[in-house]
Protein backbone atom coordinates (compact mmCIF):
# COMPACT_ATOMS: atom_id res chain seq x y z
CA UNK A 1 -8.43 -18.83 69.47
CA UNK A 2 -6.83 -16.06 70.67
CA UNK A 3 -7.26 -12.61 68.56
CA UNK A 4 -6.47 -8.50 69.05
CA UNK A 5 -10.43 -7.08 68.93
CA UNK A 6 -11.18 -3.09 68.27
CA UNK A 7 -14.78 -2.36 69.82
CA UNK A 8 -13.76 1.13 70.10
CA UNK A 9 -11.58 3.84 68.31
CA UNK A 10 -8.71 5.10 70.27
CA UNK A 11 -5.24 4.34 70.85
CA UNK A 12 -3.26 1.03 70.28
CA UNK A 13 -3.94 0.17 74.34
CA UNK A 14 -7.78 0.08 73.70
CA UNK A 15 -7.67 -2.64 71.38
CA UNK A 16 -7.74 -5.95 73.57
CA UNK A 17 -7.45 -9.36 73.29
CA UNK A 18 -10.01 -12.00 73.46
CA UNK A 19 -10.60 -15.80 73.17
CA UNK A 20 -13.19 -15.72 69.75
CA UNK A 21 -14.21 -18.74 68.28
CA UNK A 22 -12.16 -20.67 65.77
CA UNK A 23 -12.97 -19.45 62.24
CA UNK A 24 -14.96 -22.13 59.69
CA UNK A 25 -13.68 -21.74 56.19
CA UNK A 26 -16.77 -21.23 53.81
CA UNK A 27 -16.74 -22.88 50.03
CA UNK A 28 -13.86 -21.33 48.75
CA UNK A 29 -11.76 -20.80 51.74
CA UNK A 30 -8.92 -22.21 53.55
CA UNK A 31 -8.07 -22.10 57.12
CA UNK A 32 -4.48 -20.42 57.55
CA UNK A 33 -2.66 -20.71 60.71
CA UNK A 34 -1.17 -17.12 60.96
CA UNK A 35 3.04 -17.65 61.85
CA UNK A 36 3.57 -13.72 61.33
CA UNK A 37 1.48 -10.29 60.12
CA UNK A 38 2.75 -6.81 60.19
CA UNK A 39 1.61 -3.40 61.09
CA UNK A 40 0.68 -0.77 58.12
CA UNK A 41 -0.65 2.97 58.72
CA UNK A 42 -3.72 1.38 57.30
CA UNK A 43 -4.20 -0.63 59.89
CA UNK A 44 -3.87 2.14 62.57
CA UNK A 45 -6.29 4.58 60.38
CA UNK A 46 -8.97 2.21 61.11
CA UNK A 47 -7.99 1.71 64.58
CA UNK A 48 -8.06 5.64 64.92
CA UNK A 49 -11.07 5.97 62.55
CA UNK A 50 -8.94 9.16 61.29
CA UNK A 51 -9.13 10.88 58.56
CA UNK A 52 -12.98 11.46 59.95
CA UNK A 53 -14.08 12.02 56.45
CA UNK A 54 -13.44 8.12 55.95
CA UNK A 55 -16.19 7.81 58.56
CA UNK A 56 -18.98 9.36 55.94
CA UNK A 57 -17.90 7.04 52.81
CA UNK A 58 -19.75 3.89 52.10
CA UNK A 59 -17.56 1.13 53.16
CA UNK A 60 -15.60 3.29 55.57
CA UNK A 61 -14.75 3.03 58.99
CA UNK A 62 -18.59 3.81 60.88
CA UNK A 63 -19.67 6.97 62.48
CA UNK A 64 -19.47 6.61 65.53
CA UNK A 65 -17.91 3.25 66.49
CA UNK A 66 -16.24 0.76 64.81
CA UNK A 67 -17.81 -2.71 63.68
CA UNK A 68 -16.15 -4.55 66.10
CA UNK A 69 -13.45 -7.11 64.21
CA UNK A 70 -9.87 -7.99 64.09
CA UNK A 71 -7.41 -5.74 62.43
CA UNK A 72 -4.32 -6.52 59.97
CA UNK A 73 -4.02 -6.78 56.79
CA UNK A 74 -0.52 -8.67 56.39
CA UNK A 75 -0.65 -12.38 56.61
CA UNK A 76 2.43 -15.33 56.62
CA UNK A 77 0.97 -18.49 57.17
CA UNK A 78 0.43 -22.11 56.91
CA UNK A 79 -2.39 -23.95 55.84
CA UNK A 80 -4.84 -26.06 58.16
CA UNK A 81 -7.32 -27.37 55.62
CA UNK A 82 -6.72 -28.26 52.67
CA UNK A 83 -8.80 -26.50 49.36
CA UNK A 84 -8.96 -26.95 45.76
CA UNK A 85 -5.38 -25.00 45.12
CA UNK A 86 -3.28 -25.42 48.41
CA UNK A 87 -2.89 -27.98 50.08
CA UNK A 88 -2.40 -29.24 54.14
CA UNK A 89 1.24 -27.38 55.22
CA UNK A 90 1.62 -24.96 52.47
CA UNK A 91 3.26 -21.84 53.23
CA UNK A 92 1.45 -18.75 51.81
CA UNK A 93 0.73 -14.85 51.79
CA UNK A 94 -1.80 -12.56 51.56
CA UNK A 95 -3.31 -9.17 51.64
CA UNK A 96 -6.51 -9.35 53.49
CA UNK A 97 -9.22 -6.62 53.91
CA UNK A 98 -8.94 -7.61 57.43
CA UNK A 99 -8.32 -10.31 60.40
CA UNK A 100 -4.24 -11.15 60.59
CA UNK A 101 -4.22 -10.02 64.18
CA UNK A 102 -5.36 -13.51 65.16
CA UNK A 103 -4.25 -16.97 66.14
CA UNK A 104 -6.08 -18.00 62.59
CA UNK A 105 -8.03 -17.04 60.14
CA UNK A 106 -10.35 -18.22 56.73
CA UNK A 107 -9.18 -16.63 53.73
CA UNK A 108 -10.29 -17.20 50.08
CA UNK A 109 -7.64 -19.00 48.06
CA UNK A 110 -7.95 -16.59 45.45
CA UNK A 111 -6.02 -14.08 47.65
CA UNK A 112 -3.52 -16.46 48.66
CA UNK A 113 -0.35 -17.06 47.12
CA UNK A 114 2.83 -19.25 48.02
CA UNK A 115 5.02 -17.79 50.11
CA UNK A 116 8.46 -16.99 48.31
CA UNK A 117 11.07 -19.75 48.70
CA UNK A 118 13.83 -19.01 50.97
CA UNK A 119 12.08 -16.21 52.78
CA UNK A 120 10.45 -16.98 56.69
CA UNK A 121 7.30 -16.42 57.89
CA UNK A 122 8.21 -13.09 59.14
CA UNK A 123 10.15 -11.67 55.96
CA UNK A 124 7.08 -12.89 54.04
CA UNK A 125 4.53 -10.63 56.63
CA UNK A 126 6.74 -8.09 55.95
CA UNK A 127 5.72 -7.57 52.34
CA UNK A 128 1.97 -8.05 51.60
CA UNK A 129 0.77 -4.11 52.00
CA UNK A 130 4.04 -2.33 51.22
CA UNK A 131 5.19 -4.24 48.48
CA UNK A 132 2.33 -4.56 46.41
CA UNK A 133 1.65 -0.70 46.76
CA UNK A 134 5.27 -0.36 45.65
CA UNK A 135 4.94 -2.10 42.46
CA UNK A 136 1.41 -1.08 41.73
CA UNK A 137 2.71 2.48 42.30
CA UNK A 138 6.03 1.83 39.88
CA UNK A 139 3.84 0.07 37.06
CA UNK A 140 4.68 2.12 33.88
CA UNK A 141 8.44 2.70 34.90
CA UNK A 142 10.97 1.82 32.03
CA UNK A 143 14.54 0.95 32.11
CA UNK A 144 16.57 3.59 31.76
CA UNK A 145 14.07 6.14 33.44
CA UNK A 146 14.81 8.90 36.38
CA UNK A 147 12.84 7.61 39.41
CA UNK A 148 12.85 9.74 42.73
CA UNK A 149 11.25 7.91 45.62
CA UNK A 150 10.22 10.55 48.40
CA UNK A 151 10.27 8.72 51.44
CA UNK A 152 12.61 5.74 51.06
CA UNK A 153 13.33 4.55 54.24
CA UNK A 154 9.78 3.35 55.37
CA UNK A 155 7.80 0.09 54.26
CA UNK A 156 6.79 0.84 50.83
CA UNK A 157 9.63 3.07 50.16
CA UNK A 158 12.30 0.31 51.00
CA UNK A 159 10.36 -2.08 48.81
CA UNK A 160 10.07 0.80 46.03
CA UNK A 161 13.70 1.60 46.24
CA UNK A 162 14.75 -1.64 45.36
CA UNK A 163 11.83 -2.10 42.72
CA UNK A 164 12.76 0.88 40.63
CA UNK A 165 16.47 -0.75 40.55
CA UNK A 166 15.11 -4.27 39.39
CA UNK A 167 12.77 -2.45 36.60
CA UNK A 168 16.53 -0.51 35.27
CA UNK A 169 15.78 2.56 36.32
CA UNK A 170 17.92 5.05 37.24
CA UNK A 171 16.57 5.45 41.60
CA UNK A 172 17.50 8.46 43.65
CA UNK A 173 15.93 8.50 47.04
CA UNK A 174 14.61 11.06 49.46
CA UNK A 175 14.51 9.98 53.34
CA UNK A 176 16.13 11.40 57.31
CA UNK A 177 19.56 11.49 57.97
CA UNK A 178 19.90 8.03 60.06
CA UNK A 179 18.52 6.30 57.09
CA UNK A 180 21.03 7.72 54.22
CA UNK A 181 23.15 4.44 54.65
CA UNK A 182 19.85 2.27 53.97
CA UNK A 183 18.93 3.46 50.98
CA UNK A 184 22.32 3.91 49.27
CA UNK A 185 22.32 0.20 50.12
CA UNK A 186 19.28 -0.64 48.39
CA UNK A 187 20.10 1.04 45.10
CA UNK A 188 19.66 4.45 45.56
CA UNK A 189 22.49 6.66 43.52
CA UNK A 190 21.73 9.90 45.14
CA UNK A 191 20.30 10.29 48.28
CA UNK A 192 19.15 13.80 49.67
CA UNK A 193 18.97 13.69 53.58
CA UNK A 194 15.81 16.32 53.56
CA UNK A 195 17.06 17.95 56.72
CA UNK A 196 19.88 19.18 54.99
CA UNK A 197 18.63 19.88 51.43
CA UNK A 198 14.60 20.19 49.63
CA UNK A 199 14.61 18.25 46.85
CA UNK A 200 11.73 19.93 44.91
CA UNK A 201 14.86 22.58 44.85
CA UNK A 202 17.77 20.63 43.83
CA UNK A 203 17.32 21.57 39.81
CA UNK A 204 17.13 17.55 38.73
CA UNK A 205 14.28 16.49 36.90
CA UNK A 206 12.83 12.81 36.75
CA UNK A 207 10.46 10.64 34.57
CA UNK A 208 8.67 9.01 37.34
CA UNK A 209 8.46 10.56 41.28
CA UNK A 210 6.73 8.25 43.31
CA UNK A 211 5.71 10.45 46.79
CA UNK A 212 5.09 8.29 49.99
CA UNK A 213 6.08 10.71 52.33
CA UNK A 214 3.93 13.87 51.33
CA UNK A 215 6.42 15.99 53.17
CA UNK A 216 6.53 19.12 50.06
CA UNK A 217 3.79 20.85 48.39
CA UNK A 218 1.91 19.09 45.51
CA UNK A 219 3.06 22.31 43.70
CA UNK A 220 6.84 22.19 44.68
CA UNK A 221 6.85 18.84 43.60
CA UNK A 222 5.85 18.97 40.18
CA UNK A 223 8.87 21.36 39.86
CA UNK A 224 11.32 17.62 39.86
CA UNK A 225 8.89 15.84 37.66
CA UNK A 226 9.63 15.99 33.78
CA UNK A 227 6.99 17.86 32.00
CA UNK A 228 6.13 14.56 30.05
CA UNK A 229 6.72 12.53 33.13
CA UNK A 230 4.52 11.00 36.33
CA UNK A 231 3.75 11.91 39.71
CA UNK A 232 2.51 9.08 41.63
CA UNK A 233 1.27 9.68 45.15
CA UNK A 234 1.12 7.24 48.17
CA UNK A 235 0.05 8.43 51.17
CA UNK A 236 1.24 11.76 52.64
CA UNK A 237 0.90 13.20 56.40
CA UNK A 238 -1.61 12.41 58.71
CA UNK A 239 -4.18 14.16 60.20
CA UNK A 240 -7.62 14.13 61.93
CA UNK A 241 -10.09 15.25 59.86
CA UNK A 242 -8.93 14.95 55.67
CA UNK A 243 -4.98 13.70 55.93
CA UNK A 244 -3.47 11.92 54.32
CA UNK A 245 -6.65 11.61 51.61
CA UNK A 246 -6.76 15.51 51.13
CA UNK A 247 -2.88 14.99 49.90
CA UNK A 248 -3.79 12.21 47.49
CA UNK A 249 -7.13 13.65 45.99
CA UNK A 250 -5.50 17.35 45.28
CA UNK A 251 -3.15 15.27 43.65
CA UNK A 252 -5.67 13.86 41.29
CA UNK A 253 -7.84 17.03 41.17
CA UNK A 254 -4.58 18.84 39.77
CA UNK A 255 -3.82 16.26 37.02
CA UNK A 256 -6.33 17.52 34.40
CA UNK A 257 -4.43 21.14 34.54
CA UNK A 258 -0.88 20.09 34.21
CA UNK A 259 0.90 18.04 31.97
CA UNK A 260 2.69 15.89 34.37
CA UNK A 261 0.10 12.95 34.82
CA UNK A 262 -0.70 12.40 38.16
CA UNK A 263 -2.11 9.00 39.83
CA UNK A 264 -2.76 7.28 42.69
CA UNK A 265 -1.59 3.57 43.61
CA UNK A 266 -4.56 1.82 45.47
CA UNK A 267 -3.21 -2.25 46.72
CA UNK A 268 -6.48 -2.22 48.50
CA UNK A 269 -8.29 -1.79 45.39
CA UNK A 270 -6.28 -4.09 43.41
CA UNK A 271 -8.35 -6.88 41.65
CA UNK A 272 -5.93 -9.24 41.35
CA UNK A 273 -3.43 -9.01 44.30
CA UNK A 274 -2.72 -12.61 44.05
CA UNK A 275 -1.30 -11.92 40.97
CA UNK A 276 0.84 -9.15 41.96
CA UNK A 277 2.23 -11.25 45.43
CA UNK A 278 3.33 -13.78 42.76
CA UNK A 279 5.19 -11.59 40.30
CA UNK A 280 6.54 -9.91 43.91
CA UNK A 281 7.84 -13.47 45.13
CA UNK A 282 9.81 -13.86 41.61
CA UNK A 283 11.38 -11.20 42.14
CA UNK A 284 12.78 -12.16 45.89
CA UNK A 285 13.10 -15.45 44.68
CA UNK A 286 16.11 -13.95 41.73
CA UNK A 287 17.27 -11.53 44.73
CA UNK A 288 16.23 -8.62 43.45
CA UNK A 289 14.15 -7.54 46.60
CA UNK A 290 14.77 -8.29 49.58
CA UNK A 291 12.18 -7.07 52.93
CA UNK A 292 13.74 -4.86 55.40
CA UNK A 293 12.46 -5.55 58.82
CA UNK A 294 13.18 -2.75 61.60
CA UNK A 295 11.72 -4.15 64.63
CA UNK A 296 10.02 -7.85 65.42
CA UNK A 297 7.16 -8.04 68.01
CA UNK A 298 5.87 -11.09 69.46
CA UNK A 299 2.28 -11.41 68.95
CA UNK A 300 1.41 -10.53 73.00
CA UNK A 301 3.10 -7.11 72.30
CA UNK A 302 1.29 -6.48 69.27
CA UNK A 303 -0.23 -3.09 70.74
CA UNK A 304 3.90 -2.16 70.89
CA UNK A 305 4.16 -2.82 67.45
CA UNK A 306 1.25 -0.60 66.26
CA UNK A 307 2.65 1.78 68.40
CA UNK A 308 6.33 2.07 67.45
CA UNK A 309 4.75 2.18 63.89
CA UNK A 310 2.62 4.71 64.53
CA UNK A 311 5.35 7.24 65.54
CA UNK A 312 6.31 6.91 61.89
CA UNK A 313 9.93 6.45 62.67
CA UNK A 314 10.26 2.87 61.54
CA UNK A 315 13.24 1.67 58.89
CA UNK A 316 11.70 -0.80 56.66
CA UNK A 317 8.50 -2.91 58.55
CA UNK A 318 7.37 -3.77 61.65
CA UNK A 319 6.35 -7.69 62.07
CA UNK A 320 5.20 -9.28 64.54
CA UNK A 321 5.39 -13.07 65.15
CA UNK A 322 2.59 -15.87 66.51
């Protein structure tokens, strides 16, 4: 089968493809034909191996070269051999550790979940990473509430957006001027175009700020969140040697001193992400979310799509189709 390999760290032209031999699902496994997988910043931070501190942590990216694997993390699929829960032809999605960027791939069926009905391959790829960091990051947000979503026009802020609105809350959002039209159409009331106006500034307060962007101080930040209310941090800017982890760790390092709690929302960490895909298909399955897709790649230009993505200019997702 044909798959995108990283033997080296570098750029989105060193990654290259290669004929590897056709994955054998183990007990427990299925073999999913991939139909369509999508590009994250996680995904590129291991093809960078940036932040470098991730290269000292157990479990992170290796020293000095990469182990040498397929990428991706986003999977829509169908499935090849039958297991104990799915069966021959089912549609399904999943958040991998690893290994979308391929023809196919073996993937335990407790990861897997059935793909929402009415949605395609590619809307489905679209959702995996961003969505379930969305909701994970939104858990705790009541009806009624003041949510501010910094960064709302990118892959989990378009997914958060519209979360917010479907838990009751109250959503303003925070993105670029070219993408002030997008987010007033996915339930944002107020919109601040943050080349015009800084929100930590604006005077409003809110119960729940979730910040994907990382574009203001942790400091000026707290000055929007209630003092009884929650910070919730993302990701934030990247960088070469501690970004965007430095932003997300001062976050947490500050919590203990202020009042506002502050947390982080891990979907890589998540126990139980087949549970959270399935409470994320209900909800496109009653229309209340709906993936926004910028650009789709076919899969012989996926090195275009982790590019494009990687200029962090995106609306919405970047798929890519097989």
């Amino acid at each position: 089968m044909k798959a995108l390999v990283q033997h080296v760290y570098g750029a989105p032209s060193d990654l290259i493809f290669e004929e590897v031999p056709d994955p054998v699902p183990a007990p427990g496994e299925v073999l999913v034909q991939v139909r369509a997988t999508s590009v994250n910043p996680y995904d590129w931070h291991f093809m960078r191996g940036q932040p470098y501190v991730a290269r000292l942590m157990q479990g992170g990216f290796g020293l000095r070269r990469p182990r040498p694997g397929v990428l991706g993390c986003d999977l829509a699929g169908r499935v090849e051999t039958a297991g104990a829960t799915f069966r021959l032809g089912d549609d399904v999605f999943a958040l991998l550790p690893s290994g979308a960027y391929a023809e196919y791939v073996c993937v335990s069926e407790d990861l897997l979940a059935p793909m929402p009905a009415g949605l395609t391959h590619e809307q489905a790829a679209a959702m995996p990473m961003a969505a379930v960091t969305a909701l994970l990051a939104l858990r705790g947000v009541e009806a009624g509430q003041r949510v501010l979503v910094n960064g709302a026009s990118g892959g989990v802020g378009t997914f958060a957006v519209q979360l917010a609105k479907a838990l009751g809350a109250r959503v303003d959002a925070v993105c670029g001027t070219a993408n002030v039209e997008l987010a007033r159409s996915l339930g944002a009331e107020q919109v601040v175009d943050y080349r015009a106006e800084d929100f930590t500034r604006s005077g409003r307060r809110y119960d729940f700020v979730l910040d994907v962007a990382g574009s203001r101080s942790l400091p000026a930040c707290r000055r929007v969140v209630d003092r009884t209310g929650t910070f919730v941090v993302v990701g934030g800017p990247a960088g070469r040697w501690l970004q965007p982890a430095g932003h997300a760790f001062g976050a947490l390092a500050a919590g203990p001193f202020a009042r506002r709690r502050a947390v982080l929302a891990d979907a890589v960490g998540c126990r139980d992400k087949k549970a959270v895909l399935g409470e994320l298909a209900a909800l496109v399955e009653r229309g209340a979310v709906t993936p926004v897709i910028d650009r789709s790649y076919p899969f012989d230009d996926l090195r275009a799509a982790i590019a494009y993505q990687e200029t962090g200019h995106a609306k919405g997702k970047v798929v890519v189709t097989l």
